[in-house]
Protein backbone atom coordinates (compact mmCIF):
# COMPACT_ATOMS: atom_id res chain seq x y z
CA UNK A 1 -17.47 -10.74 56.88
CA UNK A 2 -20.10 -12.27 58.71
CA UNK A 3 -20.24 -16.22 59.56
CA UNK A 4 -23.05 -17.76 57.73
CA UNK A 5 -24.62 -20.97 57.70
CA UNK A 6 -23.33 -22.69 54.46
CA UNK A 7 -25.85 -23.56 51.66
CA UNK A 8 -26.00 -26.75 50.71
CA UNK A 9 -22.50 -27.70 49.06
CA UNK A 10 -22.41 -27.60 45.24
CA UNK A 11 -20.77 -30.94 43.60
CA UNK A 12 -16.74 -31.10 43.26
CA UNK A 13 -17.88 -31.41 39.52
CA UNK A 14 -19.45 -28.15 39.05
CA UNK A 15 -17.34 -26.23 41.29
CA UNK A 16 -14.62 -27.28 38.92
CA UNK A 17 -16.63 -26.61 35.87
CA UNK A 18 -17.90 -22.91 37.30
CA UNK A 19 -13.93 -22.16 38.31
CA UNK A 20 -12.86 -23.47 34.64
CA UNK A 21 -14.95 -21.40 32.51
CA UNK A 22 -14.17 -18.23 34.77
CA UNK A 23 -10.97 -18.58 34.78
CA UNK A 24 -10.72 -19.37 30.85
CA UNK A 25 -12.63 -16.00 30.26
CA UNK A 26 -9.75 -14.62 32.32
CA UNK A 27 -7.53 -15.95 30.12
CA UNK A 28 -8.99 -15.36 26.64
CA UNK A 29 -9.34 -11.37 27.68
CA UNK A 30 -5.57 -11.25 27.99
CA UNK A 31 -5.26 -11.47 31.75
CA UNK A 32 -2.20 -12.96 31.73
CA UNK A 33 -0.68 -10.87 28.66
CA UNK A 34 1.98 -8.56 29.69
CA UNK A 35 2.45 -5.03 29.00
CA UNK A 36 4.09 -3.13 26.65
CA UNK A 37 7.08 -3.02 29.47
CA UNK A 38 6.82 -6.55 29.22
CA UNK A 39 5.19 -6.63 32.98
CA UNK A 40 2.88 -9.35 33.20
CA UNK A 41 -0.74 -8.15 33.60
CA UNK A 42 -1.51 -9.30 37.12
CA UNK A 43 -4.94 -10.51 38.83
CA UNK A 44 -7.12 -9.51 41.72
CA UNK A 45 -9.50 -11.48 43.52
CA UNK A 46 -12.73 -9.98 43.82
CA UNK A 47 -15.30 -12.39 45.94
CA UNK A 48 -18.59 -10.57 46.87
CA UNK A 49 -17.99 -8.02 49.38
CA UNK A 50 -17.60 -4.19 49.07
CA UNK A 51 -14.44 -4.60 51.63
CA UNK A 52 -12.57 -6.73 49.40
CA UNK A 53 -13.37 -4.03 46.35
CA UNK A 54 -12.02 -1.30 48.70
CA UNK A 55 -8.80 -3.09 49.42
CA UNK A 56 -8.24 -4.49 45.70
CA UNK A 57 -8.40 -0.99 44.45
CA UNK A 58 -6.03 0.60 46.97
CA UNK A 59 -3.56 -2.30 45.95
CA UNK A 60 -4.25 -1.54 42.13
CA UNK A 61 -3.32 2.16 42.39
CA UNK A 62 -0.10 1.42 43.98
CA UNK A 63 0.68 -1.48 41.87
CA UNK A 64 -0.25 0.27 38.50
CA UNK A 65 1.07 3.65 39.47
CA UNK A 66 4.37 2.66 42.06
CA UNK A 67 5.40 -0.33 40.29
CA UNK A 68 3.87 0.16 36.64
CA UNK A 69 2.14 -3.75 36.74
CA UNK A 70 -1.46 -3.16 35.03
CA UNK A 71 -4.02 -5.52 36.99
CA UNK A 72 -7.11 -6.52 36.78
CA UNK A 73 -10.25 -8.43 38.75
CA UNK A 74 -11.24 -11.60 38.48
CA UNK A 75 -14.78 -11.60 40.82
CA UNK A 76 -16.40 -14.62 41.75
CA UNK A 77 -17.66 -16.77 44.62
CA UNK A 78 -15.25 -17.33 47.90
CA UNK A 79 -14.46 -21.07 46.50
CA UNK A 80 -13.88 -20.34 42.68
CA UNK A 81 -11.77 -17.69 43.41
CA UNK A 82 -9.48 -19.25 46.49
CA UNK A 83 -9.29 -22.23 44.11
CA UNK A 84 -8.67 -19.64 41.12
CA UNK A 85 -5.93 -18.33 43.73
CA UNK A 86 -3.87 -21.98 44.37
CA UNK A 87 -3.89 -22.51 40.30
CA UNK A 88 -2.27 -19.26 39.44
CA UNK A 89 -4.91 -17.86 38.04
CA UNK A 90 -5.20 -15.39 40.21
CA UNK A 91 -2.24 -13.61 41.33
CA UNK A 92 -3.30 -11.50 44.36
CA UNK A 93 -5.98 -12.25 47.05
CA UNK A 94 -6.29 -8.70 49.51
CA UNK A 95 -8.78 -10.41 51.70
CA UNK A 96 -8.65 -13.85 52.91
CA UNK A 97 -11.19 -14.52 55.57
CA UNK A 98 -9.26 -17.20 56.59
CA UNK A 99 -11.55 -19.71 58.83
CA UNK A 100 -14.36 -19.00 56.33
CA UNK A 101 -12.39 -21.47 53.48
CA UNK A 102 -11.81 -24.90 55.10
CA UNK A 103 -8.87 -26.24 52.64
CA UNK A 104 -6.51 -22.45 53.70
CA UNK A 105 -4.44 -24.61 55.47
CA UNK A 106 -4.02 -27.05 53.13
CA UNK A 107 -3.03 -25.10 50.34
CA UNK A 108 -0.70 -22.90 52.62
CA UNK A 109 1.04 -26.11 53.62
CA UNK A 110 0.96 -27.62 49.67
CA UNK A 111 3.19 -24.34 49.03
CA UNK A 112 0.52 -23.19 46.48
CA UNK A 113 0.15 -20.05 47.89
CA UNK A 114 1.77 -17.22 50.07
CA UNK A 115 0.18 -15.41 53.35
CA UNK A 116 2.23 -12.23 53.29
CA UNK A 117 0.38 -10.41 55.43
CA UNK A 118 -2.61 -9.48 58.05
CA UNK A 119 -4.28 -7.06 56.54
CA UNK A 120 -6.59 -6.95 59.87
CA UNK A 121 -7.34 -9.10 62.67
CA UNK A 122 -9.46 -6.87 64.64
CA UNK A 123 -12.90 -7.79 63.56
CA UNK A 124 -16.15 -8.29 65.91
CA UNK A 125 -19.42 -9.64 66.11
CA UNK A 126 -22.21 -9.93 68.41
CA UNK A 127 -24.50 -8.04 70.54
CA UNK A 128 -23.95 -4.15 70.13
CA UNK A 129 -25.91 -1.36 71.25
CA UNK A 130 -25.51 2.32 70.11
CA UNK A 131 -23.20 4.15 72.65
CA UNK A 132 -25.72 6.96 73.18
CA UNK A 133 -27.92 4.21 75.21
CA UNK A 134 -24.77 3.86 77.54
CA UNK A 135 -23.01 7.38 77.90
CA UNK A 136 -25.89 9.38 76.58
CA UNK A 137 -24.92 12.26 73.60
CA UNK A 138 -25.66 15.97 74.87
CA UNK A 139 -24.69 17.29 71.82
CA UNK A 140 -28.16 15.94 71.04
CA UNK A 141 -29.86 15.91 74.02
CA UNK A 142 -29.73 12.18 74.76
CA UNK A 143 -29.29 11.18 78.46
CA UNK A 144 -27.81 7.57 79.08
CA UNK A 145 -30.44 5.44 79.52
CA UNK A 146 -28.25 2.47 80.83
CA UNK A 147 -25.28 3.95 82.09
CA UNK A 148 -24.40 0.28 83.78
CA UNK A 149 -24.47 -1.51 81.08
CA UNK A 150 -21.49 -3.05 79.78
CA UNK A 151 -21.48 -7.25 80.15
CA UNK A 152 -24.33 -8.85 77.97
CA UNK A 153 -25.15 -10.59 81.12
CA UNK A 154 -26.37 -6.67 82.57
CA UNK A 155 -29.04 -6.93 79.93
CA UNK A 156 -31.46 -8.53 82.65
CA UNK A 157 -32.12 -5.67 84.08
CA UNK A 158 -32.42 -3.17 80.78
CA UNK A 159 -35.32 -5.16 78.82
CA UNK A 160 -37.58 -2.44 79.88
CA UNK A 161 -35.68 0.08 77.62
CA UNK A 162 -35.71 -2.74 74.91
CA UNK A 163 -38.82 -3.08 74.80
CA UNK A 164 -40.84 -5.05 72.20
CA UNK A 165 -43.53 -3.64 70.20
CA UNK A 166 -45.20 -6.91 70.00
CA UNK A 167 -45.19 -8.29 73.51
CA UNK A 168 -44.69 -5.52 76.21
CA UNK A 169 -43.43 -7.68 78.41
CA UNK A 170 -40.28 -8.65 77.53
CA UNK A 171 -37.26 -6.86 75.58
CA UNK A 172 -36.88 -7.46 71.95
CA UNK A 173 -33.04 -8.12 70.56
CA UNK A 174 -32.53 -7.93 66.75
CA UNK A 175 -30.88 -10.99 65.63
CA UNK A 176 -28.77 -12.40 62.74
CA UNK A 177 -30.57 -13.13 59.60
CA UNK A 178 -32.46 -16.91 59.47
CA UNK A 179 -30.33 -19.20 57.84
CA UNK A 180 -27.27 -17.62 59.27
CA UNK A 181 -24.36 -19.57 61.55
CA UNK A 182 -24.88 -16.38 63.73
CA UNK A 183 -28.59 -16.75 63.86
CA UNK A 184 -28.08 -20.54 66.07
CA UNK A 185 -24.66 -19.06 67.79
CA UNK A 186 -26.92 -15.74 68.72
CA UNK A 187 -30.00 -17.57 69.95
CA UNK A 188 -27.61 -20.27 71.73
CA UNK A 189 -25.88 -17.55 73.42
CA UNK A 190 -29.46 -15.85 74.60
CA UNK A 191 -30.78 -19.24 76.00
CA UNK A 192 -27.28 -19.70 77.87
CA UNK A 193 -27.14 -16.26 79.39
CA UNK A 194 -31.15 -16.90 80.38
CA UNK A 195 -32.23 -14.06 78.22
CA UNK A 196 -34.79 -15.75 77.27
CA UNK A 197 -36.65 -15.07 80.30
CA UNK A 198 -36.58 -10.81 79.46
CA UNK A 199 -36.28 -10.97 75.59
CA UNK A 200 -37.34 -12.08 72.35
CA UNK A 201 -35.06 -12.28 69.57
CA UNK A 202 -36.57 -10.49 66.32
CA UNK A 203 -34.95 -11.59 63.18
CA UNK A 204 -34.63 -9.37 59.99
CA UNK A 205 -35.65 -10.84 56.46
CA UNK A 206 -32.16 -8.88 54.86
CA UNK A 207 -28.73 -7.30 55.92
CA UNK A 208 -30.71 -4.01 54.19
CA UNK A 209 -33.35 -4.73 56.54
CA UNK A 210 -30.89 -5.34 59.65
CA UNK A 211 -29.17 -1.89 58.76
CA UNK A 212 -32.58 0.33 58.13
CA UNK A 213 -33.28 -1.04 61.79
CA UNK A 214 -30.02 0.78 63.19
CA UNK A 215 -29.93 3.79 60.93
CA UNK A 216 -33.51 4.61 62.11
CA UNK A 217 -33.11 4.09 65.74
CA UNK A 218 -30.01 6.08 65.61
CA UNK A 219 -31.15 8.79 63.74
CA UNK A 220 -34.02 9.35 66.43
CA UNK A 221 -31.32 8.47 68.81
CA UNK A 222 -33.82 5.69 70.50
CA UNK A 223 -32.46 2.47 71.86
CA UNK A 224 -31.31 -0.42 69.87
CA UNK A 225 -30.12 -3.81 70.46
CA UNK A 226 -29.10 -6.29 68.21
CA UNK A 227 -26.15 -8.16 66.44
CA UNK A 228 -24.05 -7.04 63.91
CA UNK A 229 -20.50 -7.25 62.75
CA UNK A 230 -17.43 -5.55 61.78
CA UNK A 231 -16.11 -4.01 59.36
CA UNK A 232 -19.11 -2.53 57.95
CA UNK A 233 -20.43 1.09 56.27
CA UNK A 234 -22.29 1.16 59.95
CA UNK A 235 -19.37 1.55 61.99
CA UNK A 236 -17.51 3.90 60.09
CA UNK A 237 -20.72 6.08 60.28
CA UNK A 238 -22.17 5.70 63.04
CA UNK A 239 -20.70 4.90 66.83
CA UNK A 240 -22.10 1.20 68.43
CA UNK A 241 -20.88 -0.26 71.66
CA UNK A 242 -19.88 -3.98 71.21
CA UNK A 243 -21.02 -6.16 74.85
CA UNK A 244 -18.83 -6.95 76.37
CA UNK A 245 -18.38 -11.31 76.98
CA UNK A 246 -16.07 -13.52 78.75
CA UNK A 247 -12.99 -13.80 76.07
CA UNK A 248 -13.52 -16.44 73.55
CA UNK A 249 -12.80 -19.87 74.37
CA UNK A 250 -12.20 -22.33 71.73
CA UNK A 251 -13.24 -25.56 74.02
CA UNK A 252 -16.68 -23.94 74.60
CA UNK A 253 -17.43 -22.95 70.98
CA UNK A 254 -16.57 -26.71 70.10
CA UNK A 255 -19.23 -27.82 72.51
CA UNK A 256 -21.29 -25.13 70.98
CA UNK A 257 -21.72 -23.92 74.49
CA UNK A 258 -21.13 -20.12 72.68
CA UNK A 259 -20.84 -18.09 76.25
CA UNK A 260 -17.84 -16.53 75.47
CA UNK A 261 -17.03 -13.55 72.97
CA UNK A 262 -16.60 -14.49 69.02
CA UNK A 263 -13.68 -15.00 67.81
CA UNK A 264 -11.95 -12.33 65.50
CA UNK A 265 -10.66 -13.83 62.18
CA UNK A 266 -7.35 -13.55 60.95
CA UNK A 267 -8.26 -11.76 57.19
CA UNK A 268 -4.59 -12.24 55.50
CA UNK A 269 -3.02 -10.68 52.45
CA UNK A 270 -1.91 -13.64 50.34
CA UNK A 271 -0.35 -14.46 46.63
CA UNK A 272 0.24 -17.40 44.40
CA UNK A 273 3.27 -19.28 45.23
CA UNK A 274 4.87 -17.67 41.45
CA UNK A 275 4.31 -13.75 42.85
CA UNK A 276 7.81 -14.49 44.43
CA UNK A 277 9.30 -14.57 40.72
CA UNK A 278 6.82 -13.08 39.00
CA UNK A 279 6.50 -9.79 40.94
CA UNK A 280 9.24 -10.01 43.80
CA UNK A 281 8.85 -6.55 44.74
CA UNK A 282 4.86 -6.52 44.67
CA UNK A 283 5.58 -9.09 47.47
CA UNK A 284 7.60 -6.92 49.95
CA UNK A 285 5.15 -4.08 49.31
CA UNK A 286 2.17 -6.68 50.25
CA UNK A 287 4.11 -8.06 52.73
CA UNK A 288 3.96 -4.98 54.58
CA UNK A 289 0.30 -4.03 53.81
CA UNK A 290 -2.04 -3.77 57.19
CA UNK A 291 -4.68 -2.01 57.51
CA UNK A 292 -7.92 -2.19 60.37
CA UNK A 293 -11.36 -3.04 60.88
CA UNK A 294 -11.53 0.52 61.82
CA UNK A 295 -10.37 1.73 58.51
CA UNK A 296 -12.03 -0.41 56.56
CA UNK A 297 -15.33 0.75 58.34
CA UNK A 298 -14.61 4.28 56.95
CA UNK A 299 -13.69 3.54 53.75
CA UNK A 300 -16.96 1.74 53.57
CA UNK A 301 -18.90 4.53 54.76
CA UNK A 302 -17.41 6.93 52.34
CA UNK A 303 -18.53 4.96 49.48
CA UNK A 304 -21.90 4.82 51.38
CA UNK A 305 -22.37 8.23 51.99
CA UNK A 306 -21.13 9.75 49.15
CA UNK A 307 -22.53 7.04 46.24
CA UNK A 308 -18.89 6.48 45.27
CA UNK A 309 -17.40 3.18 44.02
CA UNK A 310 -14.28 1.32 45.58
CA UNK A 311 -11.82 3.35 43.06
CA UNK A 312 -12.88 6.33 44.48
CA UNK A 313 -12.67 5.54 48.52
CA UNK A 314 -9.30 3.96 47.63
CA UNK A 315 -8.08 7.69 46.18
CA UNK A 316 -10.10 8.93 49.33
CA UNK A 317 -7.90 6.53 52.13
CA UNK A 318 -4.91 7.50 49.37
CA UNK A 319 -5.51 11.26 50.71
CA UNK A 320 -6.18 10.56 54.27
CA UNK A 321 -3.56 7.98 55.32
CA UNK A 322 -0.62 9.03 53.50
CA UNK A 323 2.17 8.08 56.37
CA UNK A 324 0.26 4.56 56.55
CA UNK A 325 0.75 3.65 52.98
CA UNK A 326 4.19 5.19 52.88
CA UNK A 327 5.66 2.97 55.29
CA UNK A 328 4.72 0.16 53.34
CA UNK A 329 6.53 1.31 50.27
CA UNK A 330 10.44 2.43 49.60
CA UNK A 331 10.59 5.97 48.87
CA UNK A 332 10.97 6.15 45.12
CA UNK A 333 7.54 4.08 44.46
CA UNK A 334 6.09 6.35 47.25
CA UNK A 335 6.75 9.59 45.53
CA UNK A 336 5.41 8.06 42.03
CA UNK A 337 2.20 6.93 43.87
CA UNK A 338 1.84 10.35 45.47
CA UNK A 339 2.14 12.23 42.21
CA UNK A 340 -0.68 9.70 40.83
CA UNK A 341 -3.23 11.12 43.04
């Protein structure tokens, strides 16, 4: 999850009115219904980002085939369904990007809903460059170009291998998209740093666009240099070195100052306050869900390399990372989950 410059904020009205008449449809398909076990049919949030799928379905597979709950999804925007999430509506939110929804705290502290977990809390963003560029890759014939370079500050004396196509004397750095919080943190931080002076920052029309830019420079194994973010299909494909910054420092980011790293985001695991009576033991096995930014990378990768939905990397991470999902899980519910697959 990437920060983002907000669009302009939609009325409390119609916010309301768009969460209603989701969460009625919700409700007139039979989310709620239970079973014929008499288990109550419980709800995923599913905001708009493939991560978010990938986690929801490796929750679904242990839920349905450990505990015997169906489930379902209920997608939407980040507000409707966080708001979807504090009504009860929604049961189960697998990926709360926590400083992205302002009133987290607030509903935390009104007891309408549950963190149980970090799910990760390892995620990056800023100025990478592909490894190659530093350490070179002889399996490919690649010599390091700038074997020095490891503080975004070094980049002074590496705009040469940068180079812009447009205006051969300076560098060019690809930066966030327009209309993006990263694209005025990213430009701050270039202007700070006195970039300015070597580079110009290019910025991509689409996140497609930002990602053909690194898969083609890779694949020719020429320099790049650019921001992106984790996790992503990118990372768990292909290997990029983040810069390295002084850590991030919360005083300086307030004075949007921005010469420190970015700070990672806490992305919890969280229920509705009634999971705790509803589902109690749904909530031990979420309370010990955790995952990475590293894992999540892959599992994003699979599905991008092999044209597969969400269902399918979850069965896929199911396989691969068997002694991390069984230590979230007693061993009865383990052994039904593993004779599911």
């Amino acid at each position: 999850m990437v920060i983002k410059k907000n669009k302009p904020m939609l009325t409390a009205a119609l916010v309301l009115l768009l969460a209603t008449t989701m969460l009625l449809a919700v409700g007139c398909s039979g989310g709620a219904k239970a079973d014929a076990e008499g288990k109550p049919k419980l709800i995923l949030a599913e905001p708009d980002w493939e991560s978010v799928k990938f986690h929801n379905e490796i929750a679904r597979f242990i839920i349905e085939n450990g505990y015997g709950y169906p489930t379902d999804t209920l997608p939407g925007s980040t507000p409707v369904t966080f708001l979807g999430l504090r009504q009860g509506d929604i049961d189960i939110y697998m990926e709360v990007w926590t400083d992205n929804i302002p009133d987290y705290q607030a509903a935390l502290e009104a007891g309408d809903i549950k963190e149980l977990a970090v799910n990760f809390a390892d995620n990056r963003q800023g100025i990478y460059v592909p490894t190659y560029v530093i350490k070179g890759d002889p399996a490919r014939g690649i010599e390091p170009l700038a074997p020095d370079l490891k503080n975004i500050t070094d980049l002074a004396k590496y705009w040469q291998i940068f180079r812009d196509p447009e205006d051969k004397n300076k560098g060019r750095i690809i930066g966030s998209l327009p209309g993006w919080a990263a694209d005025v943190i990213i430009t701050t931080k270039i202007e700070q740093y006195g970039l300015n002076k070597y580079y110009n920052i290019f910025r991509p029309g689409s996140a497609a666009a930002l990602d053909t830019s690194i898969v083609q420079a890779y694949e020719k194994g020429e320099p790049w240099l650019g921001y992106y973010w984790e996790p992503t299909w990118i990372f768990g494909k292909y290997d990029l070195t983040l810069l390295e910054e002084d850590p991030y420092n919360k005083d300086e980011w307030t004075r949007n100052i921005y010469t420190t790293a970015f700070p990672a985001v806490p992305v919890t695991v969280c229920v509705n306050k009634n999971m705790t009576s509803k589902a109690p033991e749904l909530v031990e096995f979420l309370s010990n869900y955790k995952t990475s930014s590293s894992i999540t990378s892959e599992g994003l990768a699979y599905m991008q390399e092999n044209n597969a939905g969400a269902a399918e990397a979850a069965r896929w991470f199911l396989e691969n990372y068997r002694d991390l999902w069984k230590s979230w899980l007693p061993e009865d519910v383990a052994r039904k989950v593993e004779a599911a697959l």
